[in-house]
C-alpha atoms as a PDB file:
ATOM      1  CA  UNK A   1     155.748 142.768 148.102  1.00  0.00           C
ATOM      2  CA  UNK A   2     156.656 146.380 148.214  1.00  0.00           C
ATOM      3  CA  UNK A   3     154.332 149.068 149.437  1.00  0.00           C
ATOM      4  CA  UNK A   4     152.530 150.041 146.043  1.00  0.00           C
ATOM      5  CA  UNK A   5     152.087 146.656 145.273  1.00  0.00           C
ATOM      6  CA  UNK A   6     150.258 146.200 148.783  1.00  0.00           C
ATOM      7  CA  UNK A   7     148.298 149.009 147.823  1.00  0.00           C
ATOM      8  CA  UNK A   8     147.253 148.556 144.471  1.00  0.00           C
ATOM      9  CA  UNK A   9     146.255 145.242 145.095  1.00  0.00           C
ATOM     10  CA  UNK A  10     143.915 146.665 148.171  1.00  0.00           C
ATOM     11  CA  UNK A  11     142.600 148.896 145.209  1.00  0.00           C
ATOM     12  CA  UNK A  12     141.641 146.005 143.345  1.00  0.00           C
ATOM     13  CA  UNK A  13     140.328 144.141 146.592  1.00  0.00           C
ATOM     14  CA  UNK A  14     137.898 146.978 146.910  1.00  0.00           C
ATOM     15  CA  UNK A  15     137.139 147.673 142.912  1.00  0.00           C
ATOM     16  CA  UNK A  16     138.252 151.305 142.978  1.00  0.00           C
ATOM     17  CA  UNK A  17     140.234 152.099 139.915  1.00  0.00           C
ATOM     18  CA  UNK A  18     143.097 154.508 140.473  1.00  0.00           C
ATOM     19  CA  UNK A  19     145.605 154.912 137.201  1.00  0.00           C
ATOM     20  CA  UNK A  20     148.680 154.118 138.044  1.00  0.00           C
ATOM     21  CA  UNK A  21     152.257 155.043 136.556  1.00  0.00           C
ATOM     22  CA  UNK A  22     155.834 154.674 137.594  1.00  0.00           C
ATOM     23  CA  UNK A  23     158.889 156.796 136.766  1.00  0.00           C
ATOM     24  CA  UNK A  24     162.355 157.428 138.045  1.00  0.00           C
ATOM     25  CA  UNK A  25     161.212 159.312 140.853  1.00  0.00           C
ATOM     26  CA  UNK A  26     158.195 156.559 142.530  1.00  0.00           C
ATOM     27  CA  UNK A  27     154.825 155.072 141.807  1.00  0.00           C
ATOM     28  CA  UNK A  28     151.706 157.401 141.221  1.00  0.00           C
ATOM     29  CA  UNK A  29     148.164 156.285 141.487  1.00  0.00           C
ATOM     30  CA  UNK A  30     145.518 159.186 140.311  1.00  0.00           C
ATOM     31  CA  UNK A  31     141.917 159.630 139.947  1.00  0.00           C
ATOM     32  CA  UNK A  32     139.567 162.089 139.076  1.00  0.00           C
ATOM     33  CA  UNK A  33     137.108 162.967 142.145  1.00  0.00           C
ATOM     34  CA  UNK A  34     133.476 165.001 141.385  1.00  0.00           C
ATOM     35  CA  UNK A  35     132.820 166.679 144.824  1.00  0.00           C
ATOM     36  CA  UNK A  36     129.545 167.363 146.072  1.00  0.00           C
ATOM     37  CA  UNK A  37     129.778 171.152 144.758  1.00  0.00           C
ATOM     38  CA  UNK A  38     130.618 170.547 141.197  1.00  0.00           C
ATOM     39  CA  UNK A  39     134.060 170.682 141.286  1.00  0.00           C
ATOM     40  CA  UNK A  40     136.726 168.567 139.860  1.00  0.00           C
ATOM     41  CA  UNK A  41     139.550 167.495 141.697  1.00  0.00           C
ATOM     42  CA  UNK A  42     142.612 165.085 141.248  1.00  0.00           C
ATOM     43  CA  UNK A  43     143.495 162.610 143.893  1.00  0.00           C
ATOM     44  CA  UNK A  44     147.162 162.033 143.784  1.00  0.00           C
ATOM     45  CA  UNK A  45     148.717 159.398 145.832  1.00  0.00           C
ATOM     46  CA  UNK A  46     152.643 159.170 145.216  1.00  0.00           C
ATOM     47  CA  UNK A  47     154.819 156.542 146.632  1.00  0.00           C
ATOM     48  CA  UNK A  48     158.616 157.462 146.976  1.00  0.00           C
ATOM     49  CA  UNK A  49     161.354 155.504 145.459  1.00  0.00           C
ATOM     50  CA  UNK A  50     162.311 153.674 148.651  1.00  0.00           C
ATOM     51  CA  UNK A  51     158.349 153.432 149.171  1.00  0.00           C
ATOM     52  CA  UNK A  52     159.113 154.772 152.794  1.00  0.00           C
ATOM     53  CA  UNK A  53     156.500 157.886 152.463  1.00  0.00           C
ATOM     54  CA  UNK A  54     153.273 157.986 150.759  1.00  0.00           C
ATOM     55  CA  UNK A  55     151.951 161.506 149.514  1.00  0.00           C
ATOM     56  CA  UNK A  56     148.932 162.020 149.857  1.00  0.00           C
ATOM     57  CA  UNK A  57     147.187 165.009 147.431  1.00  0.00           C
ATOM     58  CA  UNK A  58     144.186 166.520 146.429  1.00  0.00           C
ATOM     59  CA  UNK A  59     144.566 168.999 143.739  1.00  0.00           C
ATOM     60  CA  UNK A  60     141.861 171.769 141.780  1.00  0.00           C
ATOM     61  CA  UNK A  61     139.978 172.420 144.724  1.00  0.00           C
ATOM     62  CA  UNK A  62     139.940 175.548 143.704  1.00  0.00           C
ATOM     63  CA  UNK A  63     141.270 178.393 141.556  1.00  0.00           C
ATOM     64  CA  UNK A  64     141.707 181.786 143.419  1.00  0.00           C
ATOM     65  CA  UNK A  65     143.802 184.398 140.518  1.00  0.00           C
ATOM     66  CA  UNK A  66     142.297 187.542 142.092  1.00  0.00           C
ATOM     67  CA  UNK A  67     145.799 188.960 143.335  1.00  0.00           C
ATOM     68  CA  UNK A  68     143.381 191.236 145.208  1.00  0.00           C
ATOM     69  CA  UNK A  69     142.628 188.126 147.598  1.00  0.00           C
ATOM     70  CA  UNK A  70     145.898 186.166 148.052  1.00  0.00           C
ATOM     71  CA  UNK A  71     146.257 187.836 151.804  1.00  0.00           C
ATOM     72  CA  UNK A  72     142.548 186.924 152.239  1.00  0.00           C
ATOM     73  CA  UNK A  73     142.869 183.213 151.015  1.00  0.00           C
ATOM     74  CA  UNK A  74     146.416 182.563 152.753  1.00  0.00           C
ATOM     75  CA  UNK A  75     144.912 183.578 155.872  1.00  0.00           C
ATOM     76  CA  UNK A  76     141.918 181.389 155.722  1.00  0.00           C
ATOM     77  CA  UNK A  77     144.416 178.609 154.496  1.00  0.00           C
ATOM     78  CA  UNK A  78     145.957 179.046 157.976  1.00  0.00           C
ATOM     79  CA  UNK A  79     142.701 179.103 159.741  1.00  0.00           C
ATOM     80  CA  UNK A  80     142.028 175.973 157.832  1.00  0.00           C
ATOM     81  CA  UNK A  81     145.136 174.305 158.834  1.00  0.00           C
ATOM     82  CA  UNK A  82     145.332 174.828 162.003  1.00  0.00           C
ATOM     83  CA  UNK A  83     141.770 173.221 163.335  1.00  0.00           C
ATOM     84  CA  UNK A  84     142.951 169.834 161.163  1.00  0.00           C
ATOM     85  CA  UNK A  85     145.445 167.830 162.140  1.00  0.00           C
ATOM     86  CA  UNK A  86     146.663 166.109 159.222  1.00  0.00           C
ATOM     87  CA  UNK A  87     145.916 167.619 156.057  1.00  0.00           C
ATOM     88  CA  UNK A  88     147.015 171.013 154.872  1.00  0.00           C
ATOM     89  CA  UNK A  89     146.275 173.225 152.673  1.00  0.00           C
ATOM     90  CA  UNK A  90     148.111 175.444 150.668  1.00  0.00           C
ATOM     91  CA  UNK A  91     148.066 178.056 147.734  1.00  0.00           C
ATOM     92  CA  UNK A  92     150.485 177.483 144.701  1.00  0.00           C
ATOM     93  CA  UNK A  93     150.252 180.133 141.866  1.00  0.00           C
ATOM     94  CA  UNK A  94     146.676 180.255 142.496  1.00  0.00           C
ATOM     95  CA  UNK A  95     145.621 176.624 142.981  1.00  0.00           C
ATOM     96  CA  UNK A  96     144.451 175.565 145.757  1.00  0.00           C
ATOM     97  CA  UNK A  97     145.766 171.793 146.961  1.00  0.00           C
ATOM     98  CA  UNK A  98     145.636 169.979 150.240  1.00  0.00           C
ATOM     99  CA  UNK A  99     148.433 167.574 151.131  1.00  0.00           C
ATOM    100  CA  UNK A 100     149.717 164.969 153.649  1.00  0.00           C
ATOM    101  CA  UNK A 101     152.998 162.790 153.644  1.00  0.00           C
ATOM    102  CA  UNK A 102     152.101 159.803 155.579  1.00  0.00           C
ATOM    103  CA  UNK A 103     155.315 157.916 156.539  1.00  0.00           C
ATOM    104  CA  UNK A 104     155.470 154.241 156.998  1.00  0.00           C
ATOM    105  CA  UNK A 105     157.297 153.064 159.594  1.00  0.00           C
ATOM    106  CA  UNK A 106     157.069 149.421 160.078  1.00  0.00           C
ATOM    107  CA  UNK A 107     154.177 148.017 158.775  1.00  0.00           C
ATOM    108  CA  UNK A 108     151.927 149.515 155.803  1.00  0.00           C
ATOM    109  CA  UNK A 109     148.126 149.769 155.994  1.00  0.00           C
ATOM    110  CA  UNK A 110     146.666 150.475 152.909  1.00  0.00           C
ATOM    111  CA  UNK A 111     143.415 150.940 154.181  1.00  0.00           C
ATOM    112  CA  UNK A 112     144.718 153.909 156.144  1.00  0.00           C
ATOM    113  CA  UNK A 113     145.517 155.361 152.955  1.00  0.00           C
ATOM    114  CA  UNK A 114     142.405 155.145 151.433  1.00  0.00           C
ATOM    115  CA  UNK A 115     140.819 156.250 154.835  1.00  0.00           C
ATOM    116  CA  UNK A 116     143.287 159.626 154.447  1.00  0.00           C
ATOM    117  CA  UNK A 117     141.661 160.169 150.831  1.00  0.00           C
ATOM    118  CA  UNK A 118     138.218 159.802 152.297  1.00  0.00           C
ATOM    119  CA  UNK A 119     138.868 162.286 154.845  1.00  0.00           C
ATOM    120  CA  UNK A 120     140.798 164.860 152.970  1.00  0.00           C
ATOM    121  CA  UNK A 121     137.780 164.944 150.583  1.00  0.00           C
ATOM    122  CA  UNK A 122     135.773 165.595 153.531  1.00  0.00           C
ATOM    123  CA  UNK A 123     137.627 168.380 154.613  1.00  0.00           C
ATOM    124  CA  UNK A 124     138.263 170.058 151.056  1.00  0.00           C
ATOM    125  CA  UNK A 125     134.292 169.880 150.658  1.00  0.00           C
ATOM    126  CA  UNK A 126     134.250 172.208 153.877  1.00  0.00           C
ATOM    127  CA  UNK A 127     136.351 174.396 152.860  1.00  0.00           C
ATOM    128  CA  UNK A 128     135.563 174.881 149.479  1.00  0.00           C
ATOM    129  CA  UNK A 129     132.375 177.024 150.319  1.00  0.00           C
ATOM    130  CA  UNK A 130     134.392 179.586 152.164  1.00  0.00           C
ATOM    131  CA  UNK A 131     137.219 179.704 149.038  1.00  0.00           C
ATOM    132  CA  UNK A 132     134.113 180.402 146.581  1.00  0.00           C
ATOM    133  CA  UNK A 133     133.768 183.755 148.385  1.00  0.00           C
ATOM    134  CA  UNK A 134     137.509 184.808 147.795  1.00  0.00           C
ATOM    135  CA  UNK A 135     136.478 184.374 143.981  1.00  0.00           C
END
């Protein structure tokens, strides 16, 4: 069974839906994730063609357009990142996403995966107060 397989069928094990689509580039499981501020986020989890690296993303955290601020977010993005080891966060044409590429080696744990999502939603409700103020 390849690595998506394993881990959609942990999905299903645990009864958390997470739609799931395949193109010529991997496999993609996404959900939509209501954090405890109000915001809406996507959870992205993206499995590479040769299934050897597992993306791990968390995108609409928040929207920061105030060009005014960029230097003032991108410097608390680098605050951000370096007190956490795994996830990062980063600024892309305002949008704020945090990110991890979690490479298997030799044997694939889906529950770490779902572990990473649990934690990286964690951390993005922490930051998120401080990325309200750049608004």
């Amino acid at each position: 069974m390849i690595n998506s397989e394993i881990f959609s069928k942990k999905l299903e094990e645990k009864d958390i839906f997470m739609e799931q689509t395949k193109d010529e580039e991997g496999v993609y499981f996404r959900v939509q994730q209501t954090l405890d501020y109000g915001n809406n986020v996507l959870v992205a989890i993206i499995f590479t063609n040769n299934e050897s690296v597992v993306d791990i993303n968390i995108f609409n955290i928040a929207q920061i357009n105030n060009p005014a601020k960029k230097a003032e977010l991108h410097t608390l993005l680098n605050e951000v990142n370096q007190k956490l080891r795994y996830v990062k966060f980063y600024e892309f044409e305002g949008n704020v996403t945090a990110q991890y590429s979690y490479n298997i080696e030799d044997h694939f744990n889906p529950q770490r995966v779902i572990d990473y999502i649990g934690l990286f939603l964690n951390a993005a409700e922490k930051v998120y107060p401080e990325l309200v103020k750049l608004r």
